[in-house]
Protein backbone atom coordinates (compact mmCIF):
# COMPACT_ATOMS: atom_id res chain seq x y z
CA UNK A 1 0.00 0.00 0.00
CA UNK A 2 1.68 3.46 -1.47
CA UNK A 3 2.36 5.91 1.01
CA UNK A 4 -0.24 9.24 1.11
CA UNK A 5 0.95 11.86 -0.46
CA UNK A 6 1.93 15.39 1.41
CA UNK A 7 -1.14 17.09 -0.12
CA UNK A 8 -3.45 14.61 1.51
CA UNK A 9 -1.33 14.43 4.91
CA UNK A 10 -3.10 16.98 7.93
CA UNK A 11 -0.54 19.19 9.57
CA UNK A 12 -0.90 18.90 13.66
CA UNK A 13 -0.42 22.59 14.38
CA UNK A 14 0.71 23.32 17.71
CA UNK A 15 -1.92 25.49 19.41
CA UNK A 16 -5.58 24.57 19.19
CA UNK A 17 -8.24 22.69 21.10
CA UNK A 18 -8.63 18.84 20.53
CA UNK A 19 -11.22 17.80 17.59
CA UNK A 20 -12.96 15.77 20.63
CA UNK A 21 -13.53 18.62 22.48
CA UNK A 22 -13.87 20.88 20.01
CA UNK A 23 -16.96 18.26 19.05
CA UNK A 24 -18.64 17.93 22.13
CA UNK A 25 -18.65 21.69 22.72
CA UNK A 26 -20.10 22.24 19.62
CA UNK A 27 -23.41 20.36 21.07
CA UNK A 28 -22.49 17.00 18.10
CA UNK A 29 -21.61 14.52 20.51
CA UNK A 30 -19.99 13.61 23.98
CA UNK A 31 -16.21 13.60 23.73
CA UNK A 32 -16.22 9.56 24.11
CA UNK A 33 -18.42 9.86 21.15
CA UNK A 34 -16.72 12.26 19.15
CA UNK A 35 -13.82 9.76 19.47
CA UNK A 36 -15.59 6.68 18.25
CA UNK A 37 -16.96 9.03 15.18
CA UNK A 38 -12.98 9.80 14.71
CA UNK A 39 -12.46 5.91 14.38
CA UNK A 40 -15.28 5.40 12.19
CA UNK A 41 -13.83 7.73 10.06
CA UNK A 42 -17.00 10.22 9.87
CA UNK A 43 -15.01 13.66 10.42
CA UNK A 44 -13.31 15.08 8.17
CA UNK A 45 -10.93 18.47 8.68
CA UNK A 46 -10.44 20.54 5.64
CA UNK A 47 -11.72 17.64 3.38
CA UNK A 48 -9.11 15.12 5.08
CA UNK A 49 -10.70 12.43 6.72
CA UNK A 50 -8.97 12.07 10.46
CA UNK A 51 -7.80 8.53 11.37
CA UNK A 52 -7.03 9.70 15.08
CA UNK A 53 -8.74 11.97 18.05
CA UNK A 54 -5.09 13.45 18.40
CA UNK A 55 -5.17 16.37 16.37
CA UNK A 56 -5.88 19.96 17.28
CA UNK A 57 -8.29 22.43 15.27
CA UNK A 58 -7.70 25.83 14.78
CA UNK A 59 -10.22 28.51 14.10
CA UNK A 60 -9.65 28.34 10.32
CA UNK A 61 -10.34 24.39 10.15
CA UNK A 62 -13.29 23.24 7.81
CA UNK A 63 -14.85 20.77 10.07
CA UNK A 64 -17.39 18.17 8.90
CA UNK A 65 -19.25 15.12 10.26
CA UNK A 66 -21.39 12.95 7.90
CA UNK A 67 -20.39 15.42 5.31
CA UNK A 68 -21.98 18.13 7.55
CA UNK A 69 -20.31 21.23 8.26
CA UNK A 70 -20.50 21.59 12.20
CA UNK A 71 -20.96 25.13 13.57
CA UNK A 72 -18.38 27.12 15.80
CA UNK A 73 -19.32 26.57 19.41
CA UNK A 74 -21.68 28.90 20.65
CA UNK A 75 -21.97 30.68 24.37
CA UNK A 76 -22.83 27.57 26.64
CA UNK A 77 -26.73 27.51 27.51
CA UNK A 78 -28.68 24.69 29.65
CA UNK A 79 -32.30 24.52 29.61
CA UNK A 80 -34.68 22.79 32.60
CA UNK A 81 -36.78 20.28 31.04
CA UNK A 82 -39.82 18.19 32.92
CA UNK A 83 -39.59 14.95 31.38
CA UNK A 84 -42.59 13.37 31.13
CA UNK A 85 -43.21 9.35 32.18
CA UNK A 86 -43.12 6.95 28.96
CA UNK A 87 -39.96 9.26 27.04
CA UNK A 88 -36.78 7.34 26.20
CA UNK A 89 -33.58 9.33 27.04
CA UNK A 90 -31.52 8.63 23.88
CA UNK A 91 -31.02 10.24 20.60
CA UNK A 92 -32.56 7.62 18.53
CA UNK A 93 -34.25 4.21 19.90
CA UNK A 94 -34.00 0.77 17.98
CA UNK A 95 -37.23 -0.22 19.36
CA UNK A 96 -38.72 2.83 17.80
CA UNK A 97 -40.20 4.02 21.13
CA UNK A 98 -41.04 7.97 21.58
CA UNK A 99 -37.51 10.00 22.68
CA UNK A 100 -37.03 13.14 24.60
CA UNK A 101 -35.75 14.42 22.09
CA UNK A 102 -38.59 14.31 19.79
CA UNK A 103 -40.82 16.19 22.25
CA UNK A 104 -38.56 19.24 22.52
CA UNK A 105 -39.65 22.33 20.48
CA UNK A 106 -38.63 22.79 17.10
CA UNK A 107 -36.63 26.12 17.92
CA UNK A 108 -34.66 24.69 20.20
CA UNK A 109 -30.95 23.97 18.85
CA UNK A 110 -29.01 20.92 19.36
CA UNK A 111 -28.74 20.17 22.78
CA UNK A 112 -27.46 16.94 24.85
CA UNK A 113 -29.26 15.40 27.94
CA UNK A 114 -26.99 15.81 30.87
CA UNK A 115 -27.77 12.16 32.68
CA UNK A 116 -30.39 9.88 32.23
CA UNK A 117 -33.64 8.96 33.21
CA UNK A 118 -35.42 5.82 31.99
CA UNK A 119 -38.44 5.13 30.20
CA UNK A 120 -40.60 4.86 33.69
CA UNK A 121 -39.13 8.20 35.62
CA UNK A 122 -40.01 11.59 34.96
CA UNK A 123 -38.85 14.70 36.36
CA UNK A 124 -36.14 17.09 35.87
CA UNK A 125 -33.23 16.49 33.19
CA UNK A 126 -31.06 19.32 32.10
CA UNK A 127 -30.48 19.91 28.74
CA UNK A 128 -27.33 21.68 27.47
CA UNK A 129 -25.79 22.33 24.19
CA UNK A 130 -22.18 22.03 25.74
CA UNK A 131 -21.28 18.23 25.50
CA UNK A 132 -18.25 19.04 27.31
CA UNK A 133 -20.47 20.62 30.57
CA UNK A 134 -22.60 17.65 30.14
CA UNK A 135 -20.11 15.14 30.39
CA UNK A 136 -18.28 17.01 33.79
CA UNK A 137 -22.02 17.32 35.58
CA UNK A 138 -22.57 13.33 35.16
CA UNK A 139 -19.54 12.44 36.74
CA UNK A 140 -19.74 10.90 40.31
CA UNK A 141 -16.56 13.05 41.03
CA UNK A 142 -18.69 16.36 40.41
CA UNK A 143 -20.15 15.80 43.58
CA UNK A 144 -23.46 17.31 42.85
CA UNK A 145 -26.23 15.92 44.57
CA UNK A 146 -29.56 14.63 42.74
CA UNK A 147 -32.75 14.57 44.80
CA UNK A 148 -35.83 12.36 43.94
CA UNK A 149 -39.32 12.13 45.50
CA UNK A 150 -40.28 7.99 45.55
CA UNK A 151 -43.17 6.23 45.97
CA UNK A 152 -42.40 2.77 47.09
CA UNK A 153 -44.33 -0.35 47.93
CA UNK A 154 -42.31 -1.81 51.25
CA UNK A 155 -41.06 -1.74 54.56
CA UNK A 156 -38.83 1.25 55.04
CA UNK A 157 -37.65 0.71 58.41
CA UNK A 158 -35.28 2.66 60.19
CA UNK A 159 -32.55 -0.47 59.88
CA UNK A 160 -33.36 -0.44 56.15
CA UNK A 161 -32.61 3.64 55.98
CA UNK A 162 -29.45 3.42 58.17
CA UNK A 163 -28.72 0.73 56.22
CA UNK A 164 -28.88 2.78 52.68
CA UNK A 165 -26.74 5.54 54.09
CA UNK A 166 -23.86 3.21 54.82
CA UNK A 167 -23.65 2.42 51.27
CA UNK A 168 -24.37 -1.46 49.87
CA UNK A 169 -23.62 -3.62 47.43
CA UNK A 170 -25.92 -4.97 44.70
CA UNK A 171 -24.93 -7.90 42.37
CA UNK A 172 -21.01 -7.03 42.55
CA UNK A 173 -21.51 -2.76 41.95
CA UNK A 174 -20.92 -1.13 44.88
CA UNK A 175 -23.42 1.49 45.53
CA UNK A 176 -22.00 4.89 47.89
CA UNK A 177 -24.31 6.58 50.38
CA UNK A 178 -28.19 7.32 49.89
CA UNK A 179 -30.00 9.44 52.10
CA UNK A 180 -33.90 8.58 52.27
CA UNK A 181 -36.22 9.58 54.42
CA UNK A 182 -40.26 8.75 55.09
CA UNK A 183 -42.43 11.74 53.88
CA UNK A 184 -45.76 10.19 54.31
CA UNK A 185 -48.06 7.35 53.91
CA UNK A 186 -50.97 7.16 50.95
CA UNK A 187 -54.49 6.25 51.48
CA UNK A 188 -54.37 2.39 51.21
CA UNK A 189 -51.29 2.03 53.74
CA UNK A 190 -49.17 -0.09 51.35
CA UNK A 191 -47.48 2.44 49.32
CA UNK A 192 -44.88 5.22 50.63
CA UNK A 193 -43.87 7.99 49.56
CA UNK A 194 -39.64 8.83 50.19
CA UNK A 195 -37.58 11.61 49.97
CA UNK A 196 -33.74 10.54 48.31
CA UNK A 197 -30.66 12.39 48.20
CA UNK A 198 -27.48 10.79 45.75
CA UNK A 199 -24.81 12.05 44.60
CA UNK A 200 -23.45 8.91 42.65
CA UNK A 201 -26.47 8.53 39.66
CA UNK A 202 -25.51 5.20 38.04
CA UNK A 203 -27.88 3.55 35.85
CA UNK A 204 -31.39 2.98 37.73
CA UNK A 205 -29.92 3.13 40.92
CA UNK A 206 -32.92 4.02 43.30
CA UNK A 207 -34.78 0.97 41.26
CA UNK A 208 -31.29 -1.42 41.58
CA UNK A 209 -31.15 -0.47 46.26
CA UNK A 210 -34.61 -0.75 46.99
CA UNK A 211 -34.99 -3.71 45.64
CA UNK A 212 -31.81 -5.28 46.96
CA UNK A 213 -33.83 -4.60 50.73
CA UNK A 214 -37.37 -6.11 49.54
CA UNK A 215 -39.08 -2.45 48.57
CA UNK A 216 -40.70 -1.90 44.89
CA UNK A 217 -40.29 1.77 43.08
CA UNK A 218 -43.61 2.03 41.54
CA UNK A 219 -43.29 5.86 40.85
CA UNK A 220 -39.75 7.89 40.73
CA UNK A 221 -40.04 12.09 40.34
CA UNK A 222 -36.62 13.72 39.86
CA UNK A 223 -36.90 16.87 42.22
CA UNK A 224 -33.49 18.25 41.93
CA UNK A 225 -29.95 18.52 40.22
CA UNK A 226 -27.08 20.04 42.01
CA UNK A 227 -28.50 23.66 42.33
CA UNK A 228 -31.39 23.43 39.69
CA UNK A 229 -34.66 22.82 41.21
CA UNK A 230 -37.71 21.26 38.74
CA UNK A 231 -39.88 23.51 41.26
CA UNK A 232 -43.25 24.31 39.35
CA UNK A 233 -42.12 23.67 36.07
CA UNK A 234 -45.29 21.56 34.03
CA UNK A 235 -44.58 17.96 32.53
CA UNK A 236 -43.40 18.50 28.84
CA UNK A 237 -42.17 22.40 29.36
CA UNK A 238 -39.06 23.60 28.66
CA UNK A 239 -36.96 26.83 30.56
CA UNK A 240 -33.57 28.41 30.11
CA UNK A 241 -31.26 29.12 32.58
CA UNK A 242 -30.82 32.77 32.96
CA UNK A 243 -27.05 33.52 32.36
CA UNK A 244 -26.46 34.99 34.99
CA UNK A 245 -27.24 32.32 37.34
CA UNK A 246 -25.77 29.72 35.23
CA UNK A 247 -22.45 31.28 35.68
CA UNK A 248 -23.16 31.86 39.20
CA UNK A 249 -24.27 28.26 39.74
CA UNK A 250 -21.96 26.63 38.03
CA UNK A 251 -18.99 27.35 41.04
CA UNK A 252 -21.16 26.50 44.06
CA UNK A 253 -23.29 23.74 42.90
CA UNK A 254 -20.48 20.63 43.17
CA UNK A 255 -19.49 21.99 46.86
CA UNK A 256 -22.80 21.82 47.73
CA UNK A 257 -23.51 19.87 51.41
CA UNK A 258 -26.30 17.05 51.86
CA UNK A 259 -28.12 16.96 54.97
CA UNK A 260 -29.39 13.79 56.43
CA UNK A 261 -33.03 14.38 55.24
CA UNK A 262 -31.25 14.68 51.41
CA UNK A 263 -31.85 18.43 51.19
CA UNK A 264 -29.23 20.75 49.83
CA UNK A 265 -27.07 22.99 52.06
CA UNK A 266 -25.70 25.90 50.05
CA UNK A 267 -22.67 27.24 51.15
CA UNK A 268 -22.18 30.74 51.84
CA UNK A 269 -21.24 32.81 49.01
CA UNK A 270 -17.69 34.49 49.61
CA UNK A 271 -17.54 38.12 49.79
CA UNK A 272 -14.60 39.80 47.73
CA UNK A 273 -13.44 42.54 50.08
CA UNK A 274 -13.63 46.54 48.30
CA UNK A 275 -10.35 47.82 46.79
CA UNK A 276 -11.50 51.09 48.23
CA UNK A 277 -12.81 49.69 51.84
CA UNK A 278 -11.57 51.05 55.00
CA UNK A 279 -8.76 49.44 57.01
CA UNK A 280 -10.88 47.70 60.26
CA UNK A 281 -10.18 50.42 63.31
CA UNK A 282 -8.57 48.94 66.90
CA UNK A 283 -10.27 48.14 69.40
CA UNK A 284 -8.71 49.90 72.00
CA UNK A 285 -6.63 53.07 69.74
CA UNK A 286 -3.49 53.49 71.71
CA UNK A 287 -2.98 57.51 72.53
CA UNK A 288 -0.43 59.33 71.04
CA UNK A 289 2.60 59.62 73.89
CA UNK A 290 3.96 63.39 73.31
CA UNK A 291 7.60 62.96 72.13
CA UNK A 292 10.65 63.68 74.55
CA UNK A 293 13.21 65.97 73.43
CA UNK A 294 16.52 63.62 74.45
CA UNK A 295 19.88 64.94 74.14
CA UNK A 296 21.86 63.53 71.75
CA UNK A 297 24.27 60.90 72.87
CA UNK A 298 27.79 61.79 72.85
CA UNK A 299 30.82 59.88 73.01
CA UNK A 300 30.95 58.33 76.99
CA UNK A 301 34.08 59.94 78.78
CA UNK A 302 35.66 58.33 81.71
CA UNK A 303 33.86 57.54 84.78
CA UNK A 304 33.77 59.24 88.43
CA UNK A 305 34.67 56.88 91.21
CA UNK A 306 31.65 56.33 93.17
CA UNK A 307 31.37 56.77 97.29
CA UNK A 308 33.77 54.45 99.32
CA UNK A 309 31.23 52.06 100.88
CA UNK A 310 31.16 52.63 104.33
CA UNK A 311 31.95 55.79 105.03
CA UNK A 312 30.25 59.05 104.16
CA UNK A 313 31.62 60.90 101.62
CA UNK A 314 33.58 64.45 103.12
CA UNK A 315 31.14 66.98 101.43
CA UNK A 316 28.22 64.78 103.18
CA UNK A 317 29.95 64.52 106.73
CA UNK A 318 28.63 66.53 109.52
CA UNK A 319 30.26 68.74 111.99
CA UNK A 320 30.51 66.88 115.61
């Protein structure tokens, strides 16, 4: 096989952002999936198809997947959406069920779920068209905490709850600490509804626990995602975060605190102290001590004997 030629050949250049990144921040793809796109060979750079996710775009780059030019990267956005029960949380389903995806309004752009929920739950999911944000919020290591209201068929005892909050382990995955508590009991006695707090989010975990300890999720409500509250948003409607609170979000949501009930605990924001603010006064001001005129010190001469011990000196002797 002859070698390609230099005309074919893509120069790395040495600045840039990686074509992976530079993919999922365009809203295309996650970065995993930008770099199984790359090995398909289904992006091309300046009509040069790339054989490898180690190459660097500049701002000048012709960038195409599927023959399809992709858009610079725009300002990042995320949008609060109330996913409905019965919705599949995927891009395109084999089975040909109904998607999120194809319930979103028409003049929304290209955006990417940030999480999951499955076919049964409904609640909030937060929609972004940042794949690289999307990606860094999913990650257990983000820290931010998800909050879910649960109705369960089962006894929730206090052994079971202490139990949950010690972490267990279900069919070899090792599941970290879940915070539940009882909110109240329905009509007929047999169901119950619970209040979760996770921080984790792997793949139908509420579902995977309870049923490890005997209890049945029969209805699972996403209340909350790090900072983001679904609050009185209707089932099917779609909201922008404001800017503003995006930005100011997005650096106190992962170091938010759980309590034991699963709440969140913001912490307090940090005040940047006033170029212009006054210096804090004593508390006791010191007065100002009058300065002493000293003489000035001269060079020390030689010493006067001092009085003979004993005996009075002869200007201090009396007369008998």
């Amino acid at each position: 096989m002859s070698e390609p030629s230099d005309k074919n050949r893509l120069e790395f250049p040495p600045g840039g952002e990686r074509i992976a990144k530079y993919l999922a921040r365009a809203g295309i793809c996650s970065r995993r999936d930008a770099e199984k796109l790359i090995e398909e060979g289904r992006v091309q750079v300046d009509g040069t198809r790339l054989t490898t996710p180690a190459f660097k775009v500049a701002s000048g780059n012709l960038i195409r997947v599927d023959g399809k030019e992709v858009q610079k990267p725009e300002e990042t956005r995320v949008w609060r959406y109330h996913k409905p029960e019965g919705l599949v949380t995927t891009a395109k389903d084999p089975e040909g069920r109904p998607t999120v995806f194809d319930k979103l309004p028409s003049d929304l752009p290209r955006v990417i779920s940030v999480g999951r929920l499955d076919i049964a739950s409904e609640g909030l999911l937060l929609l972004t068209n940042d794949g690289e944000l999307a990606r860094q919020l999913e990650l257990p290591a983000t820290g931010w905490l998800r909050r879910y209201r649960v109705r369960a068929r089962g006894n929730v005892s206090d052994g079971v709850i202490a139990k949950l909050k010690s972490g267990i382990e279900v069919d070899g995955v090792r599941y970290g600490e879940m915070n539940v508590s009882r909110d109240e009991q329905s009509s007929g006695g047999t169901n119950q509804w619970l209040t979760i707090g996770l921080r984790e989010g792997k793949n139908r975990e509420i579902r995977r626990v309870l049923g490890a300890v005997d209890v049945e999720v029969n209805r699972l409500i996403r209340l909350s995602y790090g900072p983001f509250e679904l609050a009185d948003l209707p089932p099917g409607a779609v909201q922008e975060v404001p800017g503003r609170v995006l930005r100011d979000q997005m650096g106190r949501g992962p170091k938010a605190e759980m309590a034991d009930d699963g709440t969140v605990r913001q912490p307090p924001r940090p005040r940047k102290p006033a170029t212009w603010a006054k210096a804090k006064p004593r508390d006791k001001p010191k007065p100002n001590k009058p300065r002493l005129n000293k003489p000035a010190r001269t060079k020390p001469g030689p010493t006067k004997p001092g009085p003979t011990k004993g005996k009075p000196s002869a200007h201090r002797r009396r007369n008998p």
